[in-house]
N, C-alpha and C. Protein backbone atom coordinates (compact mmCIF):
# COMPACT_ATOMS: atom_id res chain seq x y z
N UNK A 1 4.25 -21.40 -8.28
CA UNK A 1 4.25 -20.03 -8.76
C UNK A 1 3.65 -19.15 -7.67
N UNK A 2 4.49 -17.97 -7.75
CA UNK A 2 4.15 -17.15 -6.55
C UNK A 2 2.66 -16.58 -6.67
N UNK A 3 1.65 -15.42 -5.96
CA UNK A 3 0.57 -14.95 -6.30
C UNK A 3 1.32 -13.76 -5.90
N UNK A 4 1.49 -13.22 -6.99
CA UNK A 4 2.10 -11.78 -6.97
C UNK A 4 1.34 -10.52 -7.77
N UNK A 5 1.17 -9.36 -6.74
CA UNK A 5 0.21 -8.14 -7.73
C UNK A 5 0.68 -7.57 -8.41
N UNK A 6 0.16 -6.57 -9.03
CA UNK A 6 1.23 -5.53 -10.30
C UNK A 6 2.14 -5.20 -9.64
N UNK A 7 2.02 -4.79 -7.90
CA UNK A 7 2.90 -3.93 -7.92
C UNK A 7 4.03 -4.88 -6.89
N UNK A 8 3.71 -5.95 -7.07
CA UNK A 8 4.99 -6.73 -6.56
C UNK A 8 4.83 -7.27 -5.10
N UNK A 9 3.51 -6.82 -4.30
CA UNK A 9 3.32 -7.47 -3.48
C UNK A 9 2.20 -8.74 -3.32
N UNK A 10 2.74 -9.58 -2.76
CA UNK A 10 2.00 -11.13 -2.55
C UNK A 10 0.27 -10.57 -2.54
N UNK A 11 -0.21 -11.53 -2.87
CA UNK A 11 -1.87 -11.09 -3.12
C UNK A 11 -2.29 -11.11 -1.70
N UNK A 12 -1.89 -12.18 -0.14
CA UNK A 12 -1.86 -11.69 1.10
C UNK A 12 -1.81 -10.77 1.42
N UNK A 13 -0.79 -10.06 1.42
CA UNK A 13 -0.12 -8.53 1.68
C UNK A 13 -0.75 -7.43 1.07
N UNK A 14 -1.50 -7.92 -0.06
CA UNK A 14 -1.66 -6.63 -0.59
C UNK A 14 -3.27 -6.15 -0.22
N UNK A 15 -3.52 -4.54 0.22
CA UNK A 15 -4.42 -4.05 0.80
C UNK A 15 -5.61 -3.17 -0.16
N UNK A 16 -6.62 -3.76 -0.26
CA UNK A 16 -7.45 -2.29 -0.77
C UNK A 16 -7.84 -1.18 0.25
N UNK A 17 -7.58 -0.56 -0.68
CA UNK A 17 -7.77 0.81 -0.01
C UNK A 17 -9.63 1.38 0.03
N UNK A 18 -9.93 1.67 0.91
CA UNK A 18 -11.24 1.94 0.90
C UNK A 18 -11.46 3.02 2.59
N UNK A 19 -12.10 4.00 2.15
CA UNK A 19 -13.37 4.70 2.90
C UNK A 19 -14.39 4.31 3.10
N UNK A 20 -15.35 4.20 4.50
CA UNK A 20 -16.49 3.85 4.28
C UNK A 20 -16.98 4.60 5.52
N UNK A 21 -18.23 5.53 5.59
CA UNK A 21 -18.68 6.41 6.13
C UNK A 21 -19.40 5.36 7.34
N UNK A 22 -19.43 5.09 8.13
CA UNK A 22 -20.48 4.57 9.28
C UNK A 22 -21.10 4.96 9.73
N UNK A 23 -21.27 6.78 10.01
CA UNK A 23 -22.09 6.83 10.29
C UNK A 23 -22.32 8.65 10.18
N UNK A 24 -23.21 8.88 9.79
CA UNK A 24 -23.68 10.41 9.71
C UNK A 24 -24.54 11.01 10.70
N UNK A 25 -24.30 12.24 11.12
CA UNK A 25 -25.30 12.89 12.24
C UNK A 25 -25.35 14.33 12.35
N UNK A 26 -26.56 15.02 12.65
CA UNK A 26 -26.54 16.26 12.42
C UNK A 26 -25.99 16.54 14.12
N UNK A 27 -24.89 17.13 14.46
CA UNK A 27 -24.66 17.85 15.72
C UNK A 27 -25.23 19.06 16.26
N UNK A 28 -25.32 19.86 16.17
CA UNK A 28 -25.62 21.19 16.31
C UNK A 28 -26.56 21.69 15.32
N UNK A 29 -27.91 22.14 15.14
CA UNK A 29 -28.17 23.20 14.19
C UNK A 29 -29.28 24.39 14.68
N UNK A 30 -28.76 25.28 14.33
CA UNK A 30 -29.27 27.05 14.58
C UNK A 30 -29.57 27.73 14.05
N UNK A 31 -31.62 27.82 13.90
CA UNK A 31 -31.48 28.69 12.96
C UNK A 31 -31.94 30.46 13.41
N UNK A 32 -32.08 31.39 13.17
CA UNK A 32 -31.93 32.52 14.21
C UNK A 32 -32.96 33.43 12.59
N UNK A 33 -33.81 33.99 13.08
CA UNK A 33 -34.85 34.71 12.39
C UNK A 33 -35.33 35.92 13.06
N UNK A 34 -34.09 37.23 13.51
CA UNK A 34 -34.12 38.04 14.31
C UNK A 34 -34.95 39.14 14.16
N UNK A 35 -35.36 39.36 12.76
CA UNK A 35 -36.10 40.03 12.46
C UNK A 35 -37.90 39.99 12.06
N UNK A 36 -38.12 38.55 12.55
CA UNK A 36 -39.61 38.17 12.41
C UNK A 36 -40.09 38.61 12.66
N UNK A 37 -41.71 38.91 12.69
CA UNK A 37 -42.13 38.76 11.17
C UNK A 37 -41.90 39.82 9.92
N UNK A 38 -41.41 40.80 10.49
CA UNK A 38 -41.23 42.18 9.52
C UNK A 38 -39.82 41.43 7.97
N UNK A 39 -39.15 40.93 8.68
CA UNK A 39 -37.83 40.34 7.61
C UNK A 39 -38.87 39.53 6.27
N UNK A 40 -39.79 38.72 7.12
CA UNK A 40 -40.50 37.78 5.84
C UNK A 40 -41.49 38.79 4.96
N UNK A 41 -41.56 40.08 6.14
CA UNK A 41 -42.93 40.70 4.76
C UNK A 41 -42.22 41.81 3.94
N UNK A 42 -41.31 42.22 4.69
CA UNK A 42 -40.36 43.41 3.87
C UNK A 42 -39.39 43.00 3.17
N UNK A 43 -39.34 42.10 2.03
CA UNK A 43 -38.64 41.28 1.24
C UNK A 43 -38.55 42.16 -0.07
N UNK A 44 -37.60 43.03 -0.01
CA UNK A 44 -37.56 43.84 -1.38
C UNK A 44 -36.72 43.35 -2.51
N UNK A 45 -35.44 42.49 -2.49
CA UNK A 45 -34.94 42.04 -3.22
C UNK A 45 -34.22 40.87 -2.38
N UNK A 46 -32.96 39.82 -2.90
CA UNK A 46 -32.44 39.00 -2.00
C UNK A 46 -31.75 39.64 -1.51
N UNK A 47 -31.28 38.56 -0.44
CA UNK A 47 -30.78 38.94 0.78
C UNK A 47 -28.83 38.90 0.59
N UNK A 48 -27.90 39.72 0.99
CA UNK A 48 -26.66 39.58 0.59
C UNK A 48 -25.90 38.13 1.67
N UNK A 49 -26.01 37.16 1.25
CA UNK A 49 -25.29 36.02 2.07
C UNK A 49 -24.19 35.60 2.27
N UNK A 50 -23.38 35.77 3.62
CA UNK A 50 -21.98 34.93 3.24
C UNK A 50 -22.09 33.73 4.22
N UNK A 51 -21.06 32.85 3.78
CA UNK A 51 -21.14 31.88 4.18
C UNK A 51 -19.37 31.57 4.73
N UNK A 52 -19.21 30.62 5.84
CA UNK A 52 -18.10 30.73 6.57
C UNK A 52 -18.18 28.86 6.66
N UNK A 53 -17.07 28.42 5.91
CA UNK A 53 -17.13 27.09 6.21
C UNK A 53 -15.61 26.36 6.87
N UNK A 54 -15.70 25.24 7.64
CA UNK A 54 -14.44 24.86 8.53
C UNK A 54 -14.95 23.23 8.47
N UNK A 55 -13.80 23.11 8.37
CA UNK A 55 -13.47 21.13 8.74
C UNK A 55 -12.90 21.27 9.86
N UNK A 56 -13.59 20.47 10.86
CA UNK A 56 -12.44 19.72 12.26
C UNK A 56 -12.59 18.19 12.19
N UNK A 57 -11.40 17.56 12.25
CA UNK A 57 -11.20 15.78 12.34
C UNK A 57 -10.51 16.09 13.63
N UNK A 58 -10.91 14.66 14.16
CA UNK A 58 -9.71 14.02 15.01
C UNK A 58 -10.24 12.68 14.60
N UNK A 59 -9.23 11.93 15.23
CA UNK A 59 -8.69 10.41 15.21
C UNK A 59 -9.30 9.82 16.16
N UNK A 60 -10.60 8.70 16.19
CA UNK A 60 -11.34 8.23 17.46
C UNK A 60 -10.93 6.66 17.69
N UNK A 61 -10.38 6.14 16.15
CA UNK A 61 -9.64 4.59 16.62
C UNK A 61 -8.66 4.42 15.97
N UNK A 62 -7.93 3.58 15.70
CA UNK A 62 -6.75 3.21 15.08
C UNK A 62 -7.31 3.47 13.35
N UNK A 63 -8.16 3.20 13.01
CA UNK A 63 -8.55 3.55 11.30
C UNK A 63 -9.72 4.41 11.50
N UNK A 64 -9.90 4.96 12.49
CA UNK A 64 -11.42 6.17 12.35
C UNK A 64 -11.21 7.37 12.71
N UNK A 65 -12.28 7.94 12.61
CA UNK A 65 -11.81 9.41 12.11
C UNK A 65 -13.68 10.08 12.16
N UNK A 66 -13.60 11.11 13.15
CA UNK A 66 -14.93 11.80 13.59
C UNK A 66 -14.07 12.83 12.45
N UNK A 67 -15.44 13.33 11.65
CA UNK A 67 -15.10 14.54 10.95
C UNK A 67 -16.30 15.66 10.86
N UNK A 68 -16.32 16.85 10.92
CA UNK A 68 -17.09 17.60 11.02
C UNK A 68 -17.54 18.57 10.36
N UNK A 69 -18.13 18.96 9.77
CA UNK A 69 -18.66 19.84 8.70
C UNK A 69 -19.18 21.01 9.23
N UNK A 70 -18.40 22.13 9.41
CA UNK A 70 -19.19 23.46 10.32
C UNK A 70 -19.25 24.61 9.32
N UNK A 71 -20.56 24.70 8.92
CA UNK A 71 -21.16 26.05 8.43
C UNK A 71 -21.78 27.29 8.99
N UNK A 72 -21.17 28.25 8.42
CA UNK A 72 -22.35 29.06 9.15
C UNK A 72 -22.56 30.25 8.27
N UNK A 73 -24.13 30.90 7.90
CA UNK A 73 -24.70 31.22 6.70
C UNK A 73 -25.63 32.48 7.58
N UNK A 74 -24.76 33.42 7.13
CA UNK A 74 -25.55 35.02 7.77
C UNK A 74 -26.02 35.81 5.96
N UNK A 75 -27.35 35.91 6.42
CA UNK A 75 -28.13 36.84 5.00
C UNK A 75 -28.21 37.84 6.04
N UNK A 76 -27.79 39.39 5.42
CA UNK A 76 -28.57 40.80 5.59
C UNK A 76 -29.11 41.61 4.47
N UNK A 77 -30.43 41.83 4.61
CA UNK A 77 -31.07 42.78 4.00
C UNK A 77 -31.03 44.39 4.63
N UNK A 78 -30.49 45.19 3.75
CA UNK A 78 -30.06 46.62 4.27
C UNK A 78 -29.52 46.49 5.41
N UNK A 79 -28.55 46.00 5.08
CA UNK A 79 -27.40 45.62 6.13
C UNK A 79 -28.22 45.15 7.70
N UNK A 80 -29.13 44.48 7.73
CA UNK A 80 -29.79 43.71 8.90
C UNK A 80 -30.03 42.21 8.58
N UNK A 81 -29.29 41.57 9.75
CA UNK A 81 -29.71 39.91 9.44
C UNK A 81 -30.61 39.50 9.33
N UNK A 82 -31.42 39.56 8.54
CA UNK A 82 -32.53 38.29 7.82
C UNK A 82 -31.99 37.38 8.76
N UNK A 83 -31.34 35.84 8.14
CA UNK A 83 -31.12 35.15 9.15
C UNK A 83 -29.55 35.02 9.50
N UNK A 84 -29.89 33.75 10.41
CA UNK A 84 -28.70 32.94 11.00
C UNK A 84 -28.34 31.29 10.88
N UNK A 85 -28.11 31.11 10.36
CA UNK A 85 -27.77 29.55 10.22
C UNK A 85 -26.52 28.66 10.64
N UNK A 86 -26.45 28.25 11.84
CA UNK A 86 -24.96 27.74 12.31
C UNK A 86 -24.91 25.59 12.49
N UNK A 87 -24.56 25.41 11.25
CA UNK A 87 -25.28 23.71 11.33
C UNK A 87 -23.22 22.92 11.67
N UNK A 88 -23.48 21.57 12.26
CA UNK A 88 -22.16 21.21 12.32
C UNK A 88 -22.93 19.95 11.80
N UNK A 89 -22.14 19.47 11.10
CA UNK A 89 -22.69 17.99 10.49
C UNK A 89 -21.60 17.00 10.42
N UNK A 90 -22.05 15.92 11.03
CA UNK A 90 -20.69 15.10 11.55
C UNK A 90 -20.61 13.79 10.83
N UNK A 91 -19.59 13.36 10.83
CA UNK A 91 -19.30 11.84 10.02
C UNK A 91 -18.34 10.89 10.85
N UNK A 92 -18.75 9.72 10.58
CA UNK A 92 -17.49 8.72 11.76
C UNK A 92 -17.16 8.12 9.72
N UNK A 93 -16.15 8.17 9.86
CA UNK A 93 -15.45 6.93 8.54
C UNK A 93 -14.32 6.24 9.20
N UNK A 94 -14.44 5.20 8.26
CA UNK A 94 -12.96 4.36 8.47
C UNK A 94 -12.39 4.23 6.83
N UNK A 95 -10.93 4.29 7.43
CA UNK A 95 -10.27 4.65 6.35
C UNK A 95 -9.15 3.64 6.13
N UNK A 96 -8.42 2.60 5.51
CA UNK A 96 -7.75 1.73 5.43
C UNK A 96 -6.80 1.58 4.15
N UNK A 97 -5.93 0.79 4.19
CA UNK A 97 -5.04 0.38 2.62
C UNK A 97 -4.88 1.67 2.88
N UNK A 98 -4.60 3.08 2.60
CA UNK A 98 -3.59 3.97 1.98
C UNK A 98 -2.66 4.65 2.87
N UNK A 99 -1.32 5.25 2.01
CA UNK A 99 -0.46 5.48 2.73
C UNK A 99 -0.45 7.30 3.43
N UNK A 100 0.34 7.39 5.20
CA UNK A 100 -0.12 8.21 5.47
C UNK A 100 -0.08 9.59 4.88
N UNK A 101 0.60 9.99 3.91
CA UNK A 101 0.89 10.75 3.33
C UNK A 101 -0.79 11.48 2.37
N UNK A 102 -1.77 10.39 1.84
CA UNK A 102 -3.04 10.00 1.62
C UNK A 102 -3.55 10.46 2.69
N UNK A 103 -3.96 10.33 3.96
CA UNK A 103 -4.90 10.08 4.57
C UNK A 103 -5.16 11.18 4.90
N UNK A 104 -4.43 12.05 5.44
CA UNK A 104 -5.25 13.55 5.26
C UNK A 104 -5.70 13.82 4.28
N UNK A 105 -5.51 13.57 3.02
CA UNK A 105 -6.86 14.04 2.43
C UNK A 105 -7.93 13.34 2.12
N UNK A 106 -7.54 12.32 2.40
CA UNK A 106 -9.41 11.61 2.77
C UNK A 106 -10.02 11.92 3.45
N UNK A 107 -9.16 12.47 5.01
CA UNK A 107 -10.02 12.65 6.21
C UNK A 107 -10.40 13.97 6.10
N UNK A 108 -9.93 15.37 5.30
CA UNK A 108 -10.26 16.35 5.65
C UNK A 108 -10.66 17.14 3.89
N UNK A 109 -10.44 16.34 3.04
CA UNK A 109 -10.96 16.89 1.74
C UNK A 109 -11.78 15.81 1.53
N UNK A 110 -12.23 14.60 1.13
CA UNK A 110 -12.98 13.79 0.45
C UNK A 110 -13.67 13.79 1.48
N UNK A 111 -13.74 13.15 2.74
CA UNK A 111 -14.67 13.23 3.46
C UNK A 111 -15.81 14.01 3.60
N UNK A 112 -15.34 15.81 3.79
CA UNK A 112 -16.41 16.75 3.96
C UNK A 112 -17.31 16.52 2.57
N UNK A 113 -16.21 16.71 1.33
CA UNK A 113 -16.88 16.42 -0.02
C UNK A 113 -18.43 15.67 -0.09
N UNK A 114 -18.38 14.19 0.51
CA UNK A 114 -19.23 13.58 0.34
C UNK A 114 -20.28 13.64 2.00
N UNK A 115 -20.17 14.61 2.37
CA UNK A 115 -20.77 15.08 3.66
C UNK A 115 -21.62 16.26 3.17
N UNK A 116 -21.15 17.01 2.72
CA UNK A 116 -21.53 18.26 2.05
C UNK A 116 -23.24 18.38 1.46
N UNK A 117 -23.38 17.01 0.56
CA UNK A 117 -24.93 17.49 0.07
C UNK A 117 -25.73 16.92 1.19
N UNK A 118 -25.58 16.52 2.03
CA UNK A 118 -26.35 16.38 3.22
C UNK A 118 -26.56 17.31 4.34
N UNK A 119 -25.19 18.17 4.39
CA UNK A 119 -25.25 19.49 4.93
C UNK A 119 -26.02 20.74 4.22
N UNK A 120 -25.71 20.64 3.04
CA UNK A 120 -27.05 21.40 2.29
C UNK A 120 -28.44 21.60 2.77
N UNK A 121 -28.19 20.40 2.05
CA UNK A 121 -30.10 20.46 2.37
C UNK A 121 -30.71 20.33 3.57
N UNK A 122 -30.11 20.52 4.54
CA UNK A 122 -30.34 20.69 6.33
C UNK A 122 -30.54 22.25 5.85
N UNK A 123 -29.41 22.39 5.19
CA UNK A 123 -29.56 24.44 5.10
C UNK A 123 -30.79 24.73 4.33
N UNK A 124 -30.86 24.49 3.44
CA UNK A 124 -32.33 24.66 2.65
C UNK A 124 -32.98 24.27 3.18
N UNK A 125 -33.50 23.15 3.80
CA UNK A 125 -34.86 22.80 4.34
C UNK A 125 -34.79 23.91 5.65
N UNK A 126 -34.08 24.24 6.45
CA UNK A 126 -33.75 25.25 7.14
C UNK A 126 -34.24 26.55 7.26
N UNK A 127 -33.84 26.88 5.92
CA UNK A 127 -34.47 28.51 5.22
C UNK A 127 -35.74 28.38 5.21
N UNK A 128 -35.95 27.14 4.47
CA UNK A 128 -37.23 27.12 3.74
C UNK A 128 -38.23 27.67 5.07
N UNK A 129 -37.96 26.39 6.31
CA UNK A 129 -38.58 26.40 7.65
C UNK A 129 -39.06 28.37 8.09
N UNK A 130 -38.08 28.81 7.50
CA UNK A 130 -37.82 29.60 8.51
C UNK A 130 -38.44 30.92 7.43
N UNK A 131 -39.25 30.32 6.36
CA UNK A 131 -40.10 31.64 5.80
C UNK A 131 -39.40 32.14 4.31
N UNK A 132 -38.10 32.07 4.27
CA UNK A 132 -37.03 32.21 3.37
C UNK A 132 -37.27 31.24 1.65
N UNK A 133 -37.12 31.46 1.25
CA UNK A 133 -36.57 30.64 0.30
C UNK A 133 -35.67 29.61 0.28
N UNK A 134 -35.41 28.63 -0.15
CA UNK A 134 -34.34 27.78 0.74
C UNK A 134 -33.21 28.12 -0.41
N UNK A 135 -31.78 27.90 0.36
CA UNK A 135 -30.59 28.54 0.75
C UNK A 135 -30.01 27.28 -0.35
N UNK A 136 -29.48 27.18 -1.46
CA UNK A 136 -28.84 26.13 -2.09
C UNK A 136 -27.73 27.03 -2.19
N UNK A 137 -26.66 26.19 -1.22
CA UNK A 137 -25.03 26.81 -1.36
C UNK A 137 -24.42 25.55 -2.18
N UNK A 138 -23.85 26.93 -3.37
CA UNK A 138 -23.25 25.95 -4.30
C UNK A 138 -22.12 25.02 -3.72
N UNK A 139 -21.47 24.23 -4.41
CA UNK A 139 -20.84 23.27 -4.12
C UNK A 139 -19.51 23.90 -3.65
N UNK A 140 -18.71 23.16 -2.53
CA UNK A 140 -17.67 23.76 -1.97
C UNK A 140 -16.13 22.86 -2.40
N UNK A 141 -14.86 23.80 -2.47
CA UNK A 141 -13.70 23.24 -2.76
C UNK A 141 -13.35 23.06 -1.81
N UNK A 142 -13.03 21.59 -1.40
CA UNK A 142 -12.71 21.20 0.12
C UNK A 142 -10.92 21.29 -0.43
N UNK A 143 -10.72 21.23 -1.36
CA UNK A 143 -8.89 20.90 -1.59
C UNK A 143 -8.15 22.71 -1.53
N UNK A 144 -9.30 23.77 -2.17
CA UNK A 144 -8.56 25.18 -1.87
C UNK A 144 -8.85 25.17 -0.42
N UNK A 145 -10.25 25.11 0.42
CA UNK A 145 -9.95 25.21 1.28
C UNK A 145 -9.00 24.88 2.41
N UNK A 146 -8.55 23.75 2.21
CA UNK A 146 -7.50 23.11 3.22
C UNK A 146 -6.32 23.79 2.75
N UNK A 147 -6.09 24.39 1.71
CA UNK A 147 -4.90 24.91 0.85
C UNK A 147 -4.60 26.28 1.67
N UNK A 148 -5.91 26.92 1.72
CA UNK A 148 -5.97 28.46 2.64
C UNK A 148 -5.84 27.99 3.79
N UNK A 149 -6.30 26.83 4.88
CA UNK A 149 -6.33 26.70 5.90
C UNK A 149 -4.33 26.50 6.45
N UNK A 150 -3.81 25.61 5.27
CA UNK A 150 -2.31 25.56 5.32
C UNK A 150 -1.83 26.63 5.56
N UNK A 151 -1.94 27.43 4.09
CA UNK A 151 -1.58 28.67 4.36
C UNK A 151 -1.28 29.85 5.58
N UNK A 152 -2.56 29.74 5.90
CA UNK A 152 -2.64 30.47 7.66
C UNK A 152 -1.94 30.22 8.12
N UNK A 153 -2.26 29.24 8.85
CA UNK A 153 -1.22 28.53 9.47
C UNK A 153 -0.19 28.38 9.59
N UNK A 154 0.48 28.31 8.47
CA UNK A 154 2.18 28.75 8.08
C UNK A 154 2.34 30.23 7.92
N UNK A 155 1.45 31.22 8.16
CA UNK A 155 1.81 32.13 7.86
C UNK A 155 1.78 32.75 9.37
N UNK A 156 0.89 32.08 10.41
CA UNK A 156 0.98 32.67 11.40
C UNK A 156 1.57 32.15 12.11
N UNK A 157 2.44 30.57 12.26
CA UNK A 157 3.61 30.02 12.86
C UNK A 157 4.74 30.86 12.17
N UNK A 158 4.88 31.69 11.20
CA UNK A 158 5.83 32.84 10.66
C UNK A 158 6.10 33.63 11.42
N UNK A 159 4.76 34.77 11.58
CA UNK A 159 4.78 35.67 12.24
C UNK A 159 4.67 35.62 13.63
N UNK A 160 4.57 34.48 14.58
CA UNK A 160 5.26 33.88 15.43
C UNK A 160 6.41 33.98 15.91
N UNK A 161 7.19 33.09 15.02
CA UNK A 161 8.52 33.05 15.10
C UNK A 161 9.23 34.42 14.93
N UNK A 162 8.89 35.18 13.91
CA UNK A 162 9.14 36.70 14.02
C UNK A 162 9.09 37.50 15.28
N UNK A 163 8.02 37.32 15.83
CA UNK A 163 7.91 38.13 17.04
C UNK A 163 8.40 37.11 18.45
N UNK A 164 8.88 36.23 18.31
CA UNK A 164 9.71 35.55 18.80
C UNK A 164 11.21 35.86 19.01
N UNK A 165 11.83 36.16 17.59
CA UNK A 165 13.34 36.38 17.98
C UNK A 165 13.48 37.82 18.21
């Protein structure tokens, strides 16, 4: 009798699929407090914050994958920066068993996902450092983001081609 899986391939052949992070590292982090000490004592209400977030992967072996987590977190009070926060937080994973159609979004949505509360709290402990209150940025949609990042992209290989013909 054969050893055959649900889905019809030999129990040899057949692959689990698995992620596994190897290794985490903070790359870059910046924190910028331009207005010291006057920003920490003239604290009249919070500070208005936006935040600017980006994934970059590339491919470093046949199943790995450097991925990168780049934030960057500007507060102004009466329209003056309080601070600056520019952190890149990096990940090596290996990624196996799934098909390629899958693997971008392991490498550029699940990945950051489980990168993310470690990039946090670099940011909060960050703030905190830096006189502030610390900075808890709520949780991020890595799947709209890559969705807007598509978007662009197709919209400006459009307008490209437009000003092309």
């Amino acid at each position: 009798m054969s050893d055959t899986a649900a889905n019809g391939q030999t129990g040899e052949a057949q692959q689990t699929a698995s992620l596994v992070i190897n290794a985490q590292y903070l790359r870059d982090l910046s924190f910028e407090n331009p207005r010291a000490p006057e920003s920490l004592l003239q604290q009249s209400g919070p500070p208005e914050v936006g935040i600017d977030v980006d994934v970059k992967a590339r491919q470093i072996g046949e199943d790995s994958f450097e991925v990168v987590l780049v934030l960057k977190v500007e507060a102004r009070v009466s329209g003056e920066v309080a601070f600056l926060v520019e952190l890149e937080y990096g990940g090596v994973v290996t990624i196996k068993g799934v098909a390629q159609d899958v693997m971008a979004a392991l490498v550029l949505i699940e990945t950051p996902r489980l990168l993310f509360p470690f990039a946090r709290a670099i940011v909060a402990d960050a703030t905190r450092e830096g006189g502030f209150p610390p900075l808890l940025i709520n949780p991020i949609d890595f799947t709209e983001l890559q969705r807007r990042k598509a978007a662009e992209a197709e919209a400006a290989q459009a307008a490209e081609t437009v000003g092309n013909a």
